[in-house]
C-alpha atoms as a PDB file:
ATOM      1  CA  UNK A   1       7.150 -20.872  36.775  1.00  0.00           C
ATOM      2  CA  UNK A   2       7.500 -17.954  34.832  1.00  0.00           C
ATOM      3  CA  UNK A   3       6.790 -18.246  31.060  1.00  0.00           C
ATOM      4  CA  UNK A   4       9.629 -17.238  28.859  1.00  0.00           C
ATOM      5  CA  UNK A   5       9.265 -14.155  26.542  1.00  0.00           C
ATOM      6  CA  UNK A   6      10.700 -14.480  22.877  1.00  0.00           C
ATOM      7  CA  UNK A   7      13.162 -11.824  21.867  1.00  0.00           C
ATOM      8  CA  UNK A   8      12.663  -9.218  19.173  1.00  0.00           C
ATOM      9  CA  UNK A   9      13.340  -9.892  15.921  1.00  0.00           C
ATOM     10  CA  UNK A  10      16.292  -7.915  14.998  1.00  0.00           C
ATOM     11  CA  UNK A  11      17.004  -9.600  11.170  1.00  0.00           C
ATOM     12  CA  UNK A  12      12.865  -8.229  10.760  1.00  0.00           C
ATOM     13  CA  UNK A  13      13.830  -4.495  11.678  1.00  0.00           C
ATOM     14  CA  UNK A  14      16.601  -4.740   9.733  1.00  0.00           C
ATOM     15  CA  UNK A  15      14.347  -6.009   7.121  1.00  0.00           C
ATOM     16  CA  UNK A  16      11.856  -3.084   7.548  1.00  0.00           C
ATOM     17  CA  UNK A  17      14.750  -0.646   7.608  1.00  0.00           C
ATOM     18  CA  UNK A  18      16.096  -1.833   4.291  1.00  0.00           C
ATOM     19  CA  UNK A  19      12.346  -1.493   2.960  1.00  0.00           C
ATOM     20  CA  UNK A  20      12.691   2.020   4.330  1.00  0.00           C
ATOM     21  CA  UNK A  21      15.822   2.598   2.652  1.00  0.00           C
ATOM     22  CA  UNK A  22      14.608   0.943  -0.796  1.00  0.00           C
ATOM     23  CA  UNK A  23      11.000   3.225  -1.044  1.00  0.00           C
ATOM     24  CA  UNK A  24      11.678   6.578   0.435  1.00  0.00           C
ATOM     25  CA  UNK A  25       8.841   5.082   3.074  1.00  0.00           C
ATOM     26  CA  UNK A  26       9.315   7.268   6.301  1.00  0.00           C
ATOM     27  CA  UNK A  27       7.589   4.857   8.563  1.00  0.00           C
ATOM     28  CA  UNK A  28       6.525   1.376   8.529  1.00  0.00           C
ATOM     29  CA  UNK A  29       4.750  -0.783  10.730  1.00  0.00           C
ATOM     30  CA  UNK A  30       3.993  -4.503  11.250  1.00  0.00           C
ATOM     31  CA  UNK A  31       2.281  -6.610  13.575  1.00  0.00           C
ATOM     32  CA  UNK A  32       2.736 -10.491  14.362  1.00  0.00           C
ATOM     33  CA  UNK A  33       0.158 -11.922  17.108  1.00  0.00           C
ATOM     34  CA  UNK A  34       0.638  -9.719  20.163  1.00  0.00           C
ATOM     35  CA  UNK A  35       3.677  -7.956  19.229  1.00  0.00           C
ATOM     36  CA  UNK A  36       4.020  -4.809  17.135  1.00  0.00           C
ATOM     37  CA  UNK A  37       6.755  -3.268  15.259  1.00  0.00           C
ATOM     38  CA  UNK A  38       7.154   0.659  13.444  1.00  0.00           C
ATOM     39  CA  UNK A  39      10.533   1.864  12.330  1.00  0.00           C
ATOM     40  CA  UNK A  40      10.519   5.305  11.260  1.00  0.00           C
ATOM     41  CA  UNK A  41      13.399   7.503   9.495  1.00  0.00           C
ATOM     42  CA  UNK A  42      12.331  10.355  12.321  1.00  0.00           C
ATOM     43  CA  UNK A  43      12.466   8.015  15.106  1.00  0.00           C
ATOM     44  CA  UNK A  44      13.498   5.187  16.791  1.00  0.00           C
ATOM     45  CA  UNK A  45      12.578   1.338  16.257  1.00  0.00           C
ATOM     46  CA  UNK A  46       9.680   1.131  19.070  1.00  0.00           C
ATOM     47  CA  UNK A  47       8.485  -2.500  19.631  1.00  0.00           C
ATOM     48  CA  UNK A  48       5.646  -3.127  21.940  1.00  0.00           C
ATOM     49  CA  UNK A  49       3.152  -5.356  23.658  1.00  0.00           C
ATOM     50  CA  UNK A  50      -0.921  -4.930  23.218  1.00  0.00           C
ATOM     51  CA  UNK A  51      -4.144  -6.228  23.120  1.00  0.00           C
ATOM     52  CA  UNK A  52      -6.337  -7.393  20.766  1.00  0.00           C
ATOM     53  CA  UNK A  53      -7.684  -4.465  19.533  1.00  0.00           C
ATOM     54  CA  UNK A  54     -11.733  -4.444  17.801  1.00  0.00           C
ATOM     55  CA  UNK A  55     -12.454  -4.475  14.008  1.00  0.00           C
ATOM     56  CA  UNK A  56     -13.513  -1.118  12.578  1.00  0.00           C
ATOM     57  CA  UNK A  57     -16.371  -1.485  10.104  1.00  0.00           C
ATOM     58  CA  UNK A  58     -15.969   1.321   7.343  1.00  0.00           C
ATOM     59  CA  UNK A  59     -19.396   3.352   6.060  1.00  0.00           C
ATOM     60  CA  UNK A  60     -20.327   2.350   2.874  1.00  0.00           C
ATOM     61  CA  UNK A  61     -18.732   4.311   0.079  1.00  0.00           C
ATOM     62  CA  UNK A  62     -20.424   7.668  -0.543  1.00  0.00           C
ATOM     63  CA  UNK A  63     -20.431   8.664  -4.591  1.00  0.00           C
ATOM     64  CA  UNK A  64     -18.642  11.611  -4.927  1.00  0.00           C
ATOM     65  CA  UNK A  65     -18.358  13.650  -8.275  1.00  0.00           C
ATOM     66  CA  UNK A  66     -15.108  14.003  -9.670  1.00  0.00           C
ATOM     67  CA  UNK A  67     -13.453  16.531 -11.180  1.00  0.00           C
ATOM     68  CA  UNK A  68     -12.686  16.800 -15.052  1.00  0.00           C
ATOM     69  CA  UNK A  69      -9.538  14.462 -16.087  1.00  0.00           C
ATOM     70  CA  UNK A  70      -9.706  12.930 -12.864  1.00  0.00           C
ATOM     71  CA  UNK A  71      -8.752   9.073 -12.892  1.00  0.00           C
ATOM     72  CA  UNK A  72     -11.933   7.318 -13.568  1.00  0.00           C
ATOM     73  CA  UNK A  73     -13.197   3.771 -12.002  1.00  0.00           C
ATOM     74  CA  UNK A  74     -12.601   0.963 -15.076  1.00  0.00           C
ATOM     75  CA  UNK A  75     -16.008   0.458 -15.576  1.00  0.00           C
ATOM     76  CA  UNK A  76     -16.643   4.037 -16.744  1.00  0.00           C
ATOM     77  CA  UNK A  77     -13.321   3.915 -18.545  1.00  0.00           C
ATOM     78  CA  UNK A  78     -13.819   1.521 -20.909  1.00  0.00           C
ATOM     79  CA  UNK A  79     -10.947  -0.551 -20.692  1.00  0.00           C
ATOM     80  CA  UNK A  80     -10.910  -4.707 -20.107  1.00  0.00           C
ATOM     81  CA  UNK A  81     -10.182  -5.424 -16.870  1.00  0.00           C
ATOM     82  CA  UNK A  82      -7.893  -8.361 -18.319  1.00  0.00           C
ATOM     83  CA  UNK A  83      -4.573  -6.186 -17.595  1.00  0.00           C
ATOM     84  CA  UNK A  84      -5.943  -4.344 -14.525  1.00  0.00           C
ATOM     85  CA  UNK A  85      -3.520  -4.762 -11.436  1.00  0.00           C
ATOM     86  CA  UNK A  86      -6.662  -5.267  -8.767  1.00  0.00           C
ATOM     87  CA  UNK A  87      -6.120  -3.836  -5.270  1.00  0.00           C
ATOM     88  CA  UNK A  88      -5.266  -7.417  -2.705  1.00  0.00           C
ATOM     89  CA  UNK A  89      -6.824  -5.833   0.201  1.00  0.00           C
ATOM     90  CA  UNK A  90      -9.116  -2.733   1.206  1.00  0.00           C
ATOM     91  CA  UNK A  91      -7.054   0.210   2.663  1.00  0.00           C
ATOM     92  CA  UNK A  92      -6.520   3.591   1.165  1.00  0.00           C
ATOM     93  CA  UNK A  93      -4.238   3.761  -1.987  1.00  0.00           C
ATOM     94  CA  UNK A  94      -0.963   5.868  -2.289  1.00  0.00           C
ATOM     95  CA  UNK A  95       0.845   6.742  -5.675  1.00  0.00           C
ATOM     96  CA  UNK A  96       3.972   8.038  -4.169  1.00  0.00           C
ATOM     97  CA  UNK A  97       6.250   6.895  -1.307  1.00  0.00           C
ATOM     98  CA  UNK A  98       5.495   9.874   0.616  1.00  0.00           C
ATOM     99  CA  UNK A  99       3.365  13.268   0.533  1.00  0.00           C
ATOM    100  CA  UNK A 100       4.879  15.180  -2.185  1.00  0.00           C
ATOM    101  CA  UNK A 101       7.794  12.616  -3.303  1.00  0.00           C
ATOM    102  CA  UNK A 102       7.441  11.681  -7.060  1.00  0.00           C
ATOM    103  CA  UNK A 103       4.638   8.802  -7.687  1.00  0.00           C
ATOM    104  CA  UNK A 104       5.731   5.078  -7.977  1.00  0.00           C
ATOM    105  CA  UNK A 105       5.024   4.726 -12.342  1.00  0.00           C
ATOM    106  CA  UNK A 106       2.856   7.191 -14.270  1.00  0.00           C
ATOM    107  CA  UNK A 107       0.826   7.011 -17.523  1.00  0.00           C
ATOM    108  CA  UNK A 108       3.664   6.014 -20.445  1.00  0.00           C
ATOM    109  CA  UNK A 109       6.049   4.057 -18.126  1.00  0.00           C
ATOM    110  CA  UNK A 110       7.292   1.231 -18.227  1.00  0.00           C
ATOM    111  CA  UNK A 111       7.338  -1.270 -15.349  1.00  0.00           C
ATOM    112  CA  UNK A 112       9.425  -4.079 -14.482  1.00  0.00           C
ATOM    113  CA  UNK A 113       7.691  -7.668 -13.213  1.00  0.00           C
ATOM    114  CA  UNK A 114       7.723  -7.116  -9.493  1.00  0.00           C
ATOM    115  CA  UNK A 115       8.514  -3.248  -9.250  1.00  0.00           C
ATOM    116  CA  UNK A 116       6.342  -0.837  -6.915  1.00  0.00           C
ATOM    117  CA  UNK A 117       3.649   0.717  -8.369  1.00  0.00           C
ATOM    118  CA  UNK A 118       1.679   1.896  -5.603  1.00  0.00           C
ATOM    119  CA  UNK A 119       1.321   1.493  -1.474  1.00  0.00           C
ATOM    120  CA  UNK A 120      -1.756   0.437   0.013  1.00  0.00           C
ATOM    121  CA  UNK A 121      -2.015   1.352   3.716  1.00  0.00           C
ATOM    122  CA  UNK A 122      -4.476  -0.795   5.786  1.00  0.00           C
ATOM    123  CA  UNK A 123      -4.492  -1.062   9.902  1.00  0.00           C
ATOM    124  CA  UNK A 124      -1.642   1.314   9.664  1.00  0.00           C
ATOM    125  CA  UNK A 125       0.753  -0.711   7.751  1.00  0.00           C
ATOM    126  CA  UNK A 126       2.035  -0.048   4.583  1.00  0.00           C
ATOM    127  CA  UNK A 127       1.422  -2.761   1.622  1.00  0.00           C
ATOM    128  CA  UNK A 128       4.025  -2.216  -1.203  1.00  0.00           C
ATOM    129  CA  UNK A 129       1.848  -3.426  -4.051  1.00  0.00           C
ATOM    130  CA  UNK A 130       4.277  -4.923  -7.151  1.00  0.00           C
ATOM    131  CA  UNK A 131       3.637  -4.998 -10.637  1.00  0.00           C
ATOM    132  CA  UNK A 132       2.256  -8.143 -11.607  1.00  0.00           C
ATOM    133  CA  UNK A 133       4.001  -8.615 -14.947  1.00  0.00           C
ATOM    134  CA  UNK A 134       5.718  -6.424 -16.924  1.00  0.00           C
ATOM    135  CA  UNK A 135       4.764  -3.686 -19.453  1.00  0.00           C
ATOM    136  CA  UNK A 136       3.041  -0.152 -20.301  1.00  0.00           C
ATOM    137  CA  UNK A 137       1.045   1.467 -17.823  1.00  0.00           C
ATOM    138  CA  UNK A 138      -1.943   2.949 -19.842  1.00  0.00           C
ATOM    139  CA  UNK A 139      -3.804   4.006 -17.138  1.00  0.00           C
ATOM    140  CA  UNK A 140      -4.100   4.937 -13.604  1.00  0.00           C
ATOM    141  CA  UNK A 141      -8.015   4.147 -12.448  1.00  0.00           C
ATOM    142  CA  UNK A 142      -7.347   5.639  -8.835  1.00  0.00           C
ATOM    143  CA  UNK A 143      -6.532   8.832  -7.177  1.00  0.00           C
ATOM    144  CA  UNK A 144      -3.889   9.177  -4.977  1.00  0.00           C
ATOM    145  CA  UNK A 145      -5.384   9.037  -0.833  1.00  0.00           C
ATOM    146  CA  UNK A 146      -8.408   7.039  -2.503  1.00  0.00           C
ATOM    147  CA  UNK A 147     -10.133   4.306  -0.619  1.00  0.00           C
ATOM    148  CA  UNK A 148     -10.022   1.008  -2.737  1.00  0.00           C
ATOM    149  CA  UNK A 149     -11.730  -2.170  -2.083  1.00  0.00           C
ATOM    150  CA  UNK A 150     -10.574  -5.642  -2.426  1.00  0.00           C
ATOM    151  CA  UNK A 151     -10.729  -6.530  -6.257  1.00  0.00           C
ATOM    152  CA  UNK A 152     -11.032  -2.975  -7.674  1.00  0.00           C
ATOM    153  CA  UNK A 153      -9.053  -2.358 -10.623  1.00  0.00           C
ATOM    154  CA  UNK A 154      -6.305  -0.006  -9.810  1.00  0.00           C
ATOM    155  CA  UNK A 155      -3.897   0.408 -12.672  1.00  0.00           C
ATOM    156  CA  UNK A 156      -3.770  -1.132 -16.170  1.00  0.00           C
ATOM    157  CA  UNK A 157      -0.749  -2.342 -17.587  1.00  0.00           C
ATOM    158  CA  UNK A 158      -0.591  -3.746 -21.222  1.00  0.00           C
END
């Protein structure tokens, strides 16, 4: 007896697409168990079967100098880490919705409880990371294309 496949979710790409629409994004990708989904403004929806694919274990972090005004980490900064918005996963942090658009919040702004303030990409999906409360942002502690780690303080808003 042949085992019944589930269809695609169409309400999800139409949820991805409306993402898409809402952050400039131009792609986005998700996966569920053995099914994998990327819509893409330059493409088509492409759904997909695969198989389990093997963990990659990133080098440890090599300490690189930085140049002058550069964002710095929070420890070196000074600041409590009591209003730092802390990176939820390790990936590779992205200011802006796309390579050259304008960046999510800068210094001075004000964000709303909820609003995008930066995209973490990790496995090749992008996480839109919201604004935990409302505020000022005072600082930025990351660069934009940085590797962050799960926990590291990201951006402070008082």
């Amino acid at each position: 007896m042949a085992e019944k496949k589930p269809g695609i979710d169409q309400a999800l790409i139409r949820d991805l697409a409306n993402i898409l629409n809402d952050t400039d994004l131009t792609e986005i990708e998700v996966e569920q168990e053995d099914l994998r989904i990327r819509v893409s403004r330059n493409g088509t929806p492409v759904a997909m079967s695969m198989p389990a694919m093997p963990t990659y274990q990133a080098p440890p972090p090599v300490a690189v100098a930085q140049p002058a005004g550069a964002p710095q980490p929070a420890a070196e900064s000074g600041r409590s880490s009591k209003n730092a918005v802390t990176a939820p996963m390790v990936g590779t942090a992205y200011l802006s919705p796309a390579p050259g658009a304008r960046p999510f919040i800068e210094v001075g702004a004000m964000v709303k409880e909820g609003q995008t303030i930066l995209i973490i990409e990790a496995m090749k999906t992008m996480n839109q990371i919201p604004a935990p409360r409302a505020g000022k942002v005072t600082e930025i502690l990351v660069q934009d294309a940085a590797p962050v780690e799960y926990g590291e303080p990201l951006i402070v808003i008082e």
